[in-house]
N, C-alpha and C. Protein backbone atom coordinates (compact mmCIF):
# COMPACT_ATOMS: atom_id res chain seq x y z
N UNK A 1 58.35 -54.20 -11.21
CA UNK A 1 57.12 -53.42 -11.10
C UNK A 1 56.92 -53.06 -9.63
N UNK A 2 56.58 -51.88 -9.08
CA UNK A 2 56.37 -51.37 -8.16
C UNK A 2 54.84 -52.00 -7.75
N UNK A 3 54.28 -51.92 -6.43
CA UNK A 3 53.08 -51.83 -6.07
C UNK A 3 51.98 -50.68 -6.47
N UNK A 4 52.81 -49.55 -6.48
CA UNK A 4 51.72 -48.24 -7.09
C UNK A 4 51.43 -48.61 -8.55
N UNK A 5 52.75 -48.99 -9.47
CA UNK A 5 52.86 -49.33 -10.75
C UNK A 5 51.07 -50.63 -10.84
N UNK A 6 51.50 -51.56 -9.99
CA UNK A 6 50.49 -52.08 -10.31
C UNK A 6 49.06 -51.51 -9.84
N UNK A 7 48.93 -50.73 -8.96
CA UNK A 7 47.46 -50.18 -8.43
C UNK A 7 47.23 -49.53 -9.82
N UNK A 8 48.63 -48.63 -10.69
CA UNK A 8 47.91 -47.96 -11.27
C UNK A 8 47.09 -49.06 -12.42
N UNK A 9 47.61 -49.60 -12.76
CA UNK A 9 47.42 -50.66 -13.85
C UNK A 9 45.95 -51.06 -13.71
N UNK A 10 45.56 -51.73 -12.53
CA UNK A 10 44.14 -51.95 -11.72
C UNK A 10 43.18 -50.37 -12.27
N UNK A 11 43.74 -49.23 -11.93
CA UNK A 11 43.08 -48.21 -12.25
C UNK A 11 42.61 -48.28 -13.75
N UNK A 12 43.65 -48.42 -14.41
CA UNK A 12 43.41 -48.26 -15.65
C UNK A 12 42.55 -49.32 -16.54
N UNK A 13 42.39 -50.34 -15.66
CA UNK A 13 41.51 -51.93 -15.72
C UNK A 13 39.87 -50.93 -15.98
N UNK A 14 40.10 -49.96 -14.24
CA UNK A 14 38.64 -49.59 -13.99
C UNK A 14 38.05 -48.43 -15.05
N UNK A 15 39.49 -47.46 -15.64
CA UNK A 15 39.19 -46.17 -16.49
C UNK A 15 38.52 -46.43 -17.42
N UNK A 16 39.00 -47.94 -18.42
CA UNK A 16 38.19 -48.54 -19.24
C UNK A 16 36.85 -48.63 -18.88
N UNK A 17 36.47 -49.49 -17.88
CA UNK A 17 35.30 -49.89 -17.81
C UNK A 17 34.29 -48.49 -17.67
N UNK A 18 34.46 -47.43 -16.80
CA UNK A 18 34.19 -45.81 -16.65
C UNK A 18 33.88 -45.39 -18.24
N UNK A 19 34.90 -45.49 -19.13
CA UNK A 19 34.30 -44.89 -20.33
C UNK A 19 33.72 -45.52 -21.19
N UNK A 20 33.79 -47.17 -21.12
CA UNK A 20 32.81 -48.15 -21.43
C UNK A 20 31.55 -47.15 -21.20
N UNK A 21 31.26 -47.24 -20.08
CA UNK A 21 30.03 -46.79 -19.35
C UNK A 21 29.10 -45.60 -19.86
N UNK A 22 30.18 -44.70 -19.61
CA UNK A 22 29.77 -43.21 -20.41
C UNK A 22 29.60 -43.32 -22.15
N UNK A 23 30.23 -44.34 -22.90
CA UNK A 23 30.10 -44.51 -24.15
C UNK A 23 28.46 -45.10 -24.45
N UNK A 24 28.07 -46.10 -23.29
CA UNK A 24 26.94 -46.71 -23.38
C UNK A 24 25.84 -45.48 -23.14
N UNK A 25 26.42 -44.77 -22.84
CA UNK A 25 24.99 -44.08 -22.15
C UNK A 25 24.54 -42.66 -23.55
N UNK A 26 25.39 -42.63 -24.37
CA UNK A 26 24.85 -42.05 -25.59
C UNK A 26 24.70 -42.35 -26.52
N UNK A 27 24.51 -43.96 -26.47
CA UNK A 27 23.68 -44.32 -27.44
C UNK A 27 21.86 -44.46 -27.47
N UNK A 28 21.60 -45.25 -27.89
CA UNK A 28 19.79 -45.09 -27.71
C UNK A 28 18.99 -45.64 -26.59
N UNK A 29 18.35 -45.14 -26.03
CA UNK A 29 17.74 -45.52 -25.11
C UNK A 29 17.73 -47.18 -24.79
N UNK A 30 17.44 -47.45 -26.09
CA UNK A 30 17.19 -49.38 -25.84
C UNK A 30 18.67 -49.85 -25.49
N UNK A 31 19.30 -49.49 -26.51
CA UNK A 31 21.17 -49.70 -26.82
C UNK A 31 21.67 -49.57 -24.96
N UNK A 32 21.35 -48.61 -24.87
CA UNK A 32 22.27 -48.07 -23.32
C UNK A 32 21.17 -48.49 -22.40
N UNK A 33 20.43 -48.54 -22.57
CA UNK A 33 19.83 -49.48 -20.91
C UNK A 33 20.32 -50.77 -20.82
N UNK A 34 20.15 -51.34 -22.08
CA UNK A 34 21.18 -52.87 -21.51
C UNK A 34 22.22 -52.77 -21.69
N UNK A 35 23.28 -51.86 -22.56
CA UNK A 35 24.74 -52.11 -22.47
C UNK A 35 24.89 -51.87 -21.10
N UNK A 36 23.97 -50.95 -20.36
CA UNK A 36 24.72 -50.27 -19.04
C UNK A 36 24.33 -50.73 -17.98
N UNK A 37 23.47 -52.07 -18.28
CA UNK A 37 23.01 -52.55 -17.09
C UNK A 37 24.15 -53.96 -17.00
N UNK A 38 24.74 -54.46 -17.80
CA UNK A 38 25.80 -55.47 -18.25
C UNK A 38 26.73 -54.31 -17.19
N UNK A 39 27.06 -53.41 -17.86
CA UNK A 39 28.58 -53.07 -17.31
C UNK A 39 28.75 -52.49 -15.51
N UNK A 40 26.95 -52.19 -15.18
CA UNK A 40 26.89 -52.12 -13.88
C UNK A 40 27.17 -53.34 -13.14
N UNK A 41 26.63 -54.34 -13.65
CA UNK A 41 26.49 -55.85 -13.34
C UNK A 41 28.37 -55.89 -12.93
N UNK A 42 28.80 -56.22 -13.98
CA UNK A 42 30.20 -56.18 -14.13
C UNK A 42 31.50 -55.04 -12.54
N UNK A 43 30.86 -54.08 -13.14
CA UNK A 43 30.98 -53.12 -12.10
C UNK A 43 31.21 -53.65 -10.46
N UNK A 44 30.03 -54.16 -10.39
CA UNK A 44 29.62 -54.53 -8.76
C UNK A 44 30.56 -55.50 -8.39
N UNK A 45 31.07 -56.60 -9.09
CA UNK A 45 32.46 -57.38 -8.70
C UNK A 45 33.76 -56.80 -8.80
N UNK A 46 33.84 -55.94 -9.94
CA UNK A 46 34.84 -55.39 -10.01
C UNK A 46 35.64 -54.59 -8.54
N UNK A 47 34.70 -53.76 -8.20
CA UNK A 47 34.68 -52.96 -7.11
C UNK A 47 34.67 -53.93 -5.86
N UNK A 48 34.47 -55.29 -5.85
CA UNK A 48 34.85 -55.77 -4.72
C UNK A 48 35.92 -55.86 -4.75
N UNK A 49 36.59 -56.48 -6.00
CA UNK A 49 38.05 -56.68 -6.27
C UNK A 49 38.75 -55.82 -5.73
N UNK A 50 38.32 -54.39 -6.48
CA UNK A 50 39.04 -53.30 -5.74
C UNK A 50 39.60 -53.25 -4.13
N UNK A 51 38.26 -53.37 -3.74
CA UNK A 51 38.37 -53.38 -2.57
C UNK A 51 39.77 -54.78 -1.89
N UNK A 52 39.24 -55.37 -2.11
CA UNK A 52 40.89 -56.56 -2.00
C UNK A 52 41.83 -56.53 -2.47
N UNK A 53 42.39 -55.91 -3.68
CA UNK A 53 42.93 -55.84 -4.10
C UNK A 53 43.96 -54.60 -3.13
N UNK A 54 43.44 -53.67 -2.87
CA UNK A 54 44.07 -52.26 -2.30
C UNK A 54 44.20 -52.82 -0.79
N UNK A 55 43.29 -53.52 -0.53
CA UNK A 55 43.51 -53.75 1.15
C UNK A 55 44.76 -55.07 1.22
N UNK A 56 45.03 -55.65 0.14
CA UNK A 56 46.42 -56.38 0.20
C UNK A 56 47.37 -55.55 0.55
N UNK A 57 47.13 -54.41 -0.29
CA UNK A 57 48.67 -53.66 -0.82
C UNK A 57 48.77 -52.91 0.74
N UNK A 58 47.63 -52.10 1.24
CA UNK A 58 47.92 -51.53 1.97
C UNK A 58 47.36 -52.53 3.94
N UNK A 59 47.63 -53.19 3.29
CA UNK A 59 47.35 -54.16 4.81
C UNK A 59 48.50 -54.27 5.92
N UNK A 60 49.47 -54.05 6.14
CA UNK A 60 50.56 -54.03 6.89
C UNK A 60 51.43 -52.72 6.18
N UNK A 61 50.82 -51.27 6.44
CA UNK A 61 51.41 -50.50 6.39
C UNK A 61 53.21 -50.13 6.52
N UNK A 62 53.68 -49.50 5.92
CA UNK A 62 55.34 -49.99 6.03
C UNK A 62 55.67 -49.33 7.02
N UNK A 63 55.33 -48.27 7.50
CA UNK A 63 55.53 -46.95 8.94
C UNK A 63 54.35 -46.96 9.54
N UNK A 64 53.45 -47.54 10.20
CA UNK A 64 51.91 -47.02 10.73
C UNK A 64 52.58 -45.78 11.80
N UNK A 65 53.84 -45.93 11.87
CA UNK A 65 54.53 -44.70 13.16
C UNK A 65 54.33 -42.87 12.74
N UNK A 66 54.66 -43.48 10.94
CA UNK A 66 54.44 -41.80 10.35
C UNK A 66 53.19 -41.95 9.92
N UNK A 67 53.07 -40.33 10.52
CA UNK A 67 51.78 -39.49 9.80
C UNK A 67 51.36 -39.46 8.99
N UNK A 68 52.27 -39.39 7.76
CA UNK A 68 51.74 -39.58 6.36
C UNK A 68 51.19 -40.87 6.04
N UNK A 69 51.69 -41.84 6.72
CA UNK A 69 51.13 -43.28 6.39
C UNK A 69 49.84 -43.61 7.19
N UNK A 70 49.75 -42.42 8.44
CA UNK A 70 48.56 -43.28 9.40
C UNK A 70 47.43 -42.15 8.37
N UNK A 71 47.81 -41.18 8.08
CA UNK A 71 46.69 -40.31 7.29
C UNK A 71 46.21 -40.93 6.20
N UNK A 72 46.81 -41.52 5.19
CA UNK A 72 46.49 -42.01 3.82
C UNK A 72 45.90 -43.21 4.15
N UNK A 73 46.10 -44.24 5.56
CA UNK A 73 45.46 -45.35 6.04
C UNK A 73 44.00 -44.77 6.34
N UNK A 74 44.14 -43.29 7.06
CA UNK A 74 42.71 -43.13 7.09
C UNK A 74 41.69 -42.84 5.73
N UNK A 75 42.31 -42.01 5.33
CA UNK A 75 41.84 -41.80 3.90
C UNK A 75 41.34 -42.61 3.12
N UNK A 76 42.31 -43.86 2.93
CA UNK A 76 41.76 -44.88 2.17
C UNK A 76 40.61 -45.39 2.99
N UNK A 77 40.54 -45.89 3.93
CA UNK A 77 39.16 -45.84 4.90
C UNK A 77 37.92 -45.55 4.30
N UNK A 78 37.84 -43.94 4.30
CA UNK A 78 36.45 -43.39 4.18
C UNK A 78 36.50 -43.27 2.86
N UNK A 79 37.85 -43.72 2.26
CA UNK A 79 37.40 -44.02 0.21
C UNK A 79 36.74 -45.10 -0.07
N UNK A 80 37.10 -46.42 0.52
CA UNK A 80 36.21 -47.46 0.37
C UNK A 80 35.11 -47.62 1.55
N UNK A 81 34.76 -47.18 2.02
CA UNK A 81 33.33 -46.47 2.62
C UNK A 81 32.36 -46.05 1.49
N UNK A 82 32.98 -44.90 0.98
CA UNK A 82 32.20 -44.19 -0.18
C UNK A 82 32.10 -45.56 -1.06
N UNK A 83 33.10 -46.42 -1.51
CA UNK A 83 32.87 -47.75 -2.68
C UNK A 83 31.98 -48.21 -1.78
N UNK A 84 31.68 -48.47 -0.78
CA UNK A 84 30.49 -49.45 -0.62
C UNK A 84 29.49 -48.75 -1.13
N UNK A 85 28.94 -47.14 -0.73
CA UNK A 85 28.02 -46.41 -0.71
C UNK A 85 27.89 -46.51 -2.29
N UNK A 86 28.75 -46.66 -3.07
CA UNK A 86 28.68 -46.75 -4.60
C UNK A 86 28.07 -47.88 -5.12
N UNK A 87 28.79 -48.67 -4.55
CA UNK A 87 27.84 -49.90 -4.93
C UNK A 87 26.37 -50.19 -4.37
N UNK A 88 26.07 -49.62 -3.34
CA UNK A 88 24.91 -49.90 -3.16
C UNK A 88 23.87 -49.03 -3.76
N UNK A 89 24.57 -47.70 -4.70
CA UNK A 89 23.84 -47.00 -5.48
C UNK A 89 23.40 -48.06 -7.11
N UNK A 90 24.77 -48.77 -7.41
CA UNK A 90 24.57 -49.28 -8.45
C UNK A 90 23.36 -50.77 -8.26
N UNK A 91 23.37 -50.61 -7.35
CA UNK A 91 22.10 -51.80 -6.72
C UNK A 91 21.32 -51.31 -7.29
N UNK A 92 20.87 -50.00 -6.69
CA UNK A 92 19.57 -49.48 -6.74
C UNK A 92 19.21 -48.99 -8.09
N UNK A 93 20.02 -48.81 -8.96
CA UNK A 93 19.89 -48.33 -10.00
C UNK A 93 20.04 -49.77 -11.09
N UNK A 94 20.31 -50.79 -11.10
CA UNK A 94 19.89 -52.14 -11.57
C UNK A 94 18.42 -52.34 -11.43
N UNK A 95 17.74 -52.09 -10.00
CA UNK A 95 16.77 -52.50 -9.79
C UNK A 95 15.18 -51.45 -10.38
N UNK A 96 15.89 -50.54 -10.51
CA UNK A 96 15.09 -49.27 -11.51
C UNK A 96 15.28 -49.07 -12.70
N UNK A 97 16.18 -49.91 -13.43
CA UNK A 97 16.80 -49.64 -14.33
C UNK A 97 15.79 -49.94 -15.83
N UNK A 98 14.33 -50.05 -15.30
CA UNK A 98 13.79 -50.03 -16.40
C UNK A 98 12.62 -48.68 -16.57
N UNK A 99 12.69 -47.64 -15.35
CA UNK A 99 12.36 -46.60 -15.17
C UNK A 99 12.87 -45.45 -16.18
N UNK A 100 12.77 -44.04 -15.89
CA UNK A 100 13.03 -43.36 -16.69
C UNK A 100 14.66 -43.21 -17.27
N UNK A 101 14.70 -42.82 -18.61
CA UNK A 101 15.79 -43.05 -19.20
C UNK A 101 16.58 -42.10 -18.83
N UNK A 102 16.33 -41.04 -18.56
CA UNK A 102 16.75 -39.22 -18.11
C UNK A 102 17.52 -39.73 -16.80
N UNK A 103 16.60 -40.15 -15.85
CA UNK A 103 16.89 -40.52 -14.53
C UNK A 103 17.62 -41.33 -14.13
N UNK A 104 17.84 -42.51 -15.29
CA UNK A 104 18.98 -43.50 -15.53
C UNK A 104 19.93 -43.47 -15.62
N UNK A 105 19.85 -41.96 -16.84
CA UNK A 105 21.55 -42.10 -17.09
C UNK A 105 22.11 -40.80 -16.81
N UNK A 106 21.34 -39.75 -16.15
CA UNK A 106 21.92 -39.14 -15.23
C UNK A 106 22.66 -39.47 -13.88
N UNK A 107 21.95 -40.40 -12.93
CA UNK A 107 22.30 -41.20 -11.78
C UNK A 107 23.63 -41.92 -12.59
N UNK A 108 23.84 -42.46 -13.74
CA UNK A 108 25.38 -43.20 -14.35
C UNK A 108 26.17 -42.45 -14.71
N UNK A 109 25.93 -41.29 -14.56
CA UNK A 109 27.21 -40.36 -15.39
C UNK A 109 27.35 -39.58 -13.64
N UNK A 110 26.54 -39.37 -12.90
CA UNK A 110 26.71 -38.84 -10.82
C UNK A 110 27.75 -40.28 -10.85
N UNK A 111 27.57 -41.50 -10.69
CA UNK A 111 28.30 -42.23 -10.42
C UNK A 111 29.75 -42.33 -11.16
N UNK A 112 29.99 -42.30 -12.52
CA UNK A 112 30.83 -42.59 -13.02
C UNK A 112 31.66 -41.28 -12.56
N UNK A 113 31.56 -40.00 -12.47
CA UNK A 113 32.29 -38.75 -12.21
C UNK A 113 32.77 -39.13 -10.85
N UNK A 114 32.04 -39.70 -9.57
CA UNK A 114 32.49 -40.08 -8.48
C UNK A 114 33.33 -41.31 -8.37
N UNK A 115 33.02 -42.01 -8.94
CA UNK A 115 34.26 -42.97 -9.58
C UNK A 115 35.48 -42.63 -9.61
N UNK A 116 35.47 -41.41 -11.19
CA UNK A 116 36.47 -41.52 -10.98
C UNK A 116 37.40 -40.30 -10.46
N UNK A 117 36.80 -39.63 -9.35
CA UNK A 117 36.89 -38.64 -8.12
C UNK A 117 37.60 -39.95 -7.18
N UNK A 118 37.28 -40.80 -7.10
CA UNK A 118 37.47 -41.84 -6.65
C UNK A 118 38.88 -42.37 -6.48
N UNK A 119 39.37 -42.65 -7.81
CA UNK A 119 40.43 -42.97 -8.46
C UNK A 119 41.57 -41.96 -8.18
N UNK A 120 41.36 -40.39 -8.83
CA UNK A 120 42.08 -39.48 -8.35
C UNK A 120 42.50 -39.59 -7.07
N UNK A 121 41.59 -39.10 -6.24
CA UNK A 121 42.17 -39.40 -4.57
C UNK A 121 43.29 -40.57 -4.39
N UNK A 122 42.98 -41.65 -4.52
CA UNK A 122 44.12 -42.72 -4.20
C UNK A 122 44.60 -42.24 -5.14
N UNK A 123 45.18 -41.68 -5.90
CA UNK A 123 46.76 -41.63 -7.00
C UNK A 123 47.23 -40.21 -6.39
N UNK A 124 46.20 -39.44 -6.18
CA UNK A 124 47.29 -38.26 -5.89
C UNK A 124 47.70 -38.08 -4.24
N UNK A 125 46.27 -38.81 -3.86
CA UNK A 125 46.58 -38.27 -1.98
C UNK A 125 47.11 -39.32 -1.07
N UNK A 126 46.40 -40.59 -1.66
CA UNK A 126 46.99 -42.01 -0.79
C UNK A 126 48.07 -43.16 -0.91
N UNK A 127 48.49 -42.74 -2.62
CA UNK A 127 49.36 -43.42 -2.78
C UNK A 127 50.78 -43.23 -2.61
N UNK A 128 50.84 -41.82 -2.84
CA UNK A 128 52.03 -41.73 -2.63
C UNK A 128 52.97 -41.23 -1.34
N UNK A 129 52.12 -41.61 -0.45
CA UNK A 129 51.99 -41.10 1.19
C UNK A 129 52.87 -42.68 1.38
N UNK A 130 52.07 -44.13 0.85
CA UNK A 130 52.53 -45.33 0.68
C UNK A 130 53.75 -45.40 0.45
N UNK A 131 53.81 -44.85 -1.10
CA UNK A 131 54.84 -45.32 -1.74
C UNK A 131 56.56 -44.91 -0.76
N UNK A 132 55.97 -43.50 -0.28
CA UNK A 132 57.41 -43.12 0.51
C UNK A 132 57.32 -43.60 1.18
N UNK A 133 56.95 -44.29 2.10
CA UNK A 133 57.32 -45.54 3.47
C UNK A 133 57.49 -46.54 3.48
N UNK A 134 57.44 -46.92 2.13
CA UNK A 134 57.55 -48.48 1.64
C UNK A 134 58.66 -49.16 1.62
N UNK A 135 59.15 -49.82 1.99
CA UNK A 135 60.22 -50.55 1.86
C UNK A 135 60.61 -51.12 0.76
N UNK A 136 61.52 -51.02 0.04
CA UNK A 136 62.06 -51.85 -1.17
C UNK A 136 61.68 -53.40 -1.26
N UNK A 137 62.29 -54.49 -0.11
CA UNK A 137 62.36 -55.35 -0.81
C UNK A 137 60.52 -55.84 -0.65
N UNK A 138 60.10 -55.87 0.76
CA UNK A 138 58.41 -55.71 0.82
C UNK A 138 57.88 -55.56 -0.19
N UNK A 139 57.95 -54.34 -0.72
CA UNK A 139 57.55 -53.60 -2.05
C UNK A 139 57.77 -54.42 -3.06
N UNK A 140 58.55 -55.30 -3.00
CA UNK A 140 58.53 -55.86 -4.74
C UNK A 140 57.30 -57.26 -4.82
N UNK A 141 57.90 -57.88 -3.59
CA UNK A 141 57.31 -59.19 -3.67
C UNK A 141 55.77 -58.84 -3.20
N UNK A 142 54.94 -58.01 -2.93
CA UNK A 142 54.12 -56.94 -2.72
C UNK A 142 53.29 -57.18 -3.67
N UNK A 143 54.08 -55.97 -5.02
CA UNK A 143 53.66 -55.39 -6.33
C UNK A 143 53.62 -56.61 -7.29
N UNK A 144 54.57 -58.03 -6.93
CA UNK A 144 54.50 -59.27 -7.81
C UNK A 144 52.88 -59.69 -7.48
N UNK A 145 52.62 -59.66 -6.06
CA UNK A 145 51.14 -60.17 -6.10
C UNK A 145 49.88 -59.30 -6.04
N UNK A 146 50.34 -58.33 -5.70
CA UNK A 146 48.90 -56.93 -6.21
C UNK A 146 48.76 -57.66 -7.89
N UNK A 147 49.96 -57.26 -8.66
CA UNK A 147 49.61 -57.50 -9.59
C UNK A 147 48.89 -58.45 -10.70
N UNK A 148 49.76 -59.68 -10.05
CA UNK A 148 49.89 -61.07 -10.48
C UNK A 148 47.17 -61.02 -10.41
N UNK A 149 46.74 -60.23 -9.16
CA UNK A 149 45.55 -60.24 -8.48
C UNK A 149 44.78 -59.44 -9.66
N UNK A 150 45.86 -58.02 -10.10
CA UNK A 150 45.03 -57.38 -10.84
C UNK A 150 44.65 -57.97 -12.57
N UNK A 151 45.67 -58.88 -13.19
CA UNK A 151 46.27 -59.66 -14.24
C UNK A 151 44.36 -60.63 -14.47
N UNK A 152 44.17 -61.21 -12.98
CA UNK A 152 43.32 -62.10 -12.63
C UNK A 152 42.13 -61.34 -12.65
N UNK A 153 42.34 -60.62 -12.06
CA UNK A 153 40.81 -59.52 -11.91
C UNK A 153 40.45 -59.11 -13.53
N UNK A 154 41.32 -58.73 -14.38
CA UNK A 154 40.92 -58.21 -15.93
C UNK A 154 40.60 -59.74 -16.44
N UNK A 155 40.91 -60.66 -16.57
CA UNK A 155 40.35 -62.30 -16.45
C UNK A 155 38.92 -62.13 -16.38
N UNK A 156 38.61 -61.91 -14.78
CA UNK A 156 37.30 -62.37 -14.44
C UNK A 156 36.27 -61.63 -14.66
N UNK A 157 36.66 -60.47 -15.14
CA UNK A 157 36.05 -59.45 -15.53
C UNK A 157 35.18 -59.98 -17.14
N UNK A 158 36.18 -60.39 -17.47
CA UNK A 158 35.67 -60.60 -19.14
C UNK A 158 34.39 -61.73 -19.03
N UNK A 159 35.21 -62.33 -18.09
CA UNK A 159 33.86 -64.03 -18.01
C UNK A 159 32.62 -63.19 -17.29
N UNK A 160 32.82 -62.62 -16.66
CA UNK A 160 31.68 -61.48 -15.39
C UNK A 160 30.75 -60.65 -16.74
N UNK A 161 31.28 -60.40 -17.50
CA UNK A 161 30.55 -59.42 -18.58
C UNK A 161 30.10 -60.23 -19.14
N UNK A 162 30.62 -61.73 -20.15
CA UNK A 162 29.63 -62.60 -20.69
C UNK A 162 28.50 -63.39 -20.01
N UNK A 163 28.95 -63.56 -18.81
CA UNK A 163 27.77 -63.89 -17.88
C UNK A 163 27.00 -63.01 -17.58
N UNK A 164 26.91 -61.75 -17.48
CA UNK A 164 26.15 -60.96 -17.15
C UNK A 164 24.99 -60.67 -18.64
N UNK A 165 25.70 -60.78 -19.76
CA UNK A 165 25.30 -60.73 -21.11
C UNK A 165 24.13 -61.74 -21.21
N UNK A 166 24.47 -63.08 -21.03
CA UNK A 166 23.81 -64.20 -20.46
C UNK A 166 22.41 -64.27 -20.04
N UNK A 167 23.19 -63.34 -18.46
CA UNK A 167 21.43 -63.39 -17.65
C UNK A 167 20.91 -62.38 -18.29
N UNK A 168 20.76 -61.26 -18.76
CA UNK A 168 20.47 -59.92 -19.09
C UNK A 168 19.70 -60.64 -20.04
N UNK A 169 19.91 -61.64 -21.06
CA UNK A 169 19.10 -62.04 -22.01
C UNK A 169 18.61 -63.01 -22.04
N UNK A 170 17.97 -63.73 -20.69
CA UNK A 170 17.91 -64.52 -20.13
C UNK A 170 18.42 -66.01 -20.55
N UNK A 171 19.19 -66.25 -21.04
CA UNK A 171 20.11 -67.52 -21.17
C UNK A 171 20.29 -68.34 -19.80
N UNK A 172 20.34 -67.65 -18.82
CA UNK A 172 20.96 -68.34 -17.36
C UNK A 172 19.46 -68.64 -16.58
C-alpha cells in the first residue's frame, strides 16, 4: 500500500461520515438535530486526526528542494488552516444547535460542501505533487503507518459516536 493509497482510504473514512451528515439533515427536524449534532461531535476528533494523520505523511518532505513539493507543503498549510476555521465553525454551530432549523442545516450542508472542497484539493493538487518525490522505500514503511493510524482512527471513531450518543442523551 502506498501512502496516498492510504490518505485516500482516511478520505473515504471522512466521505462516509460527509454523507452520514447530509443524510441526517433530511430527515425531520427532531431526527436531524440530534443525528447531526452526534456526527458534528464525532466530526471535531475526527478532523484532529486528520490533521495528524496528514502531517505524519507529509512531515519530512521527500524533495523540500523541488517546487512542486515546497508548493503542495504550502498548500497543505492554508488547507489545514481552513480545518481549523472548520472546526471552529462546527463549535459554533453545536452551541446553537438548538436555534433555527433552516439556519442549522443550511450552515451543515456550507460546511459539508467545504469539506469536501477540502478533500478534493489534497487528492488532486497536494497529493500528487508528494507522491512524485517520494521515495520508494520511505514510502512504504510511511504508508504501513499512515495507515496502520487511519485503521485506528475508523476504531475511535465508532467509540467517539457512541459516546457522543451517550452525552447527547444525557447518560454521561
Amino acid at each position: 500500500m502506498s501512502v496516498i493509497a492510504a490518505l485516500a482510504h482516511e478520505h473515504r473514512v471522512f466521505l462516509r461520515m460527509i454523507d452520514r451528515i447530509e443524510r441526517t439533515l433530511s430527515r425531520t427536524e427532531a431526527e436531524g438535530r440530534a443525528y447531526a449534532r452526534v456526527d458534528l461531535l464525532v466530526f471535531l476528533t475526527a478532523l484532529e486526526r486528520h490533521e495528524e494523520i496528514e502531517a505524519e505523511a507529509f512531515a519530512d518532505p521527500p524533495d523540500s528542494s523541488d517546487e512542486g513539493t515546497s508548493q503542495a507543503a504550502a498548500e497543505s498549510s492554508r488547507e489545514h488552516a481552513e480545518i481549523d476555521v472548520l472546526r471552529d465553525e462546527i463549535r459554533g454551530m453545536l452551541e446553537e444547535s438548538s436555534g433555527s432549523w433552516e439556519h442549522f442545516s443550511s450552515r451543515a450542508r456550507e460546511l459539508t460542501a467545504r469539506l469536501r472542497r477540502h478533500f478534493e484539493i489534497e487528492e488532486q493538487n497536494i497529493w500528487p505533487r508528494y507522491a512524485h518525490a517520494a521515495g520508494r522505500s520511505r514510502a512504504r514503511a510511511l504508508a504501513r503507518r499512515v495507515d496502520e493510524r487511519v485503521k485506528r482512527l475508523e476504531r475511535e471513531l465508532e467509540l467517539e459516536r457512541e459516546d457522543a450518543v451517550d452525552y447527547l442523551d444525557g447518560r454521561r
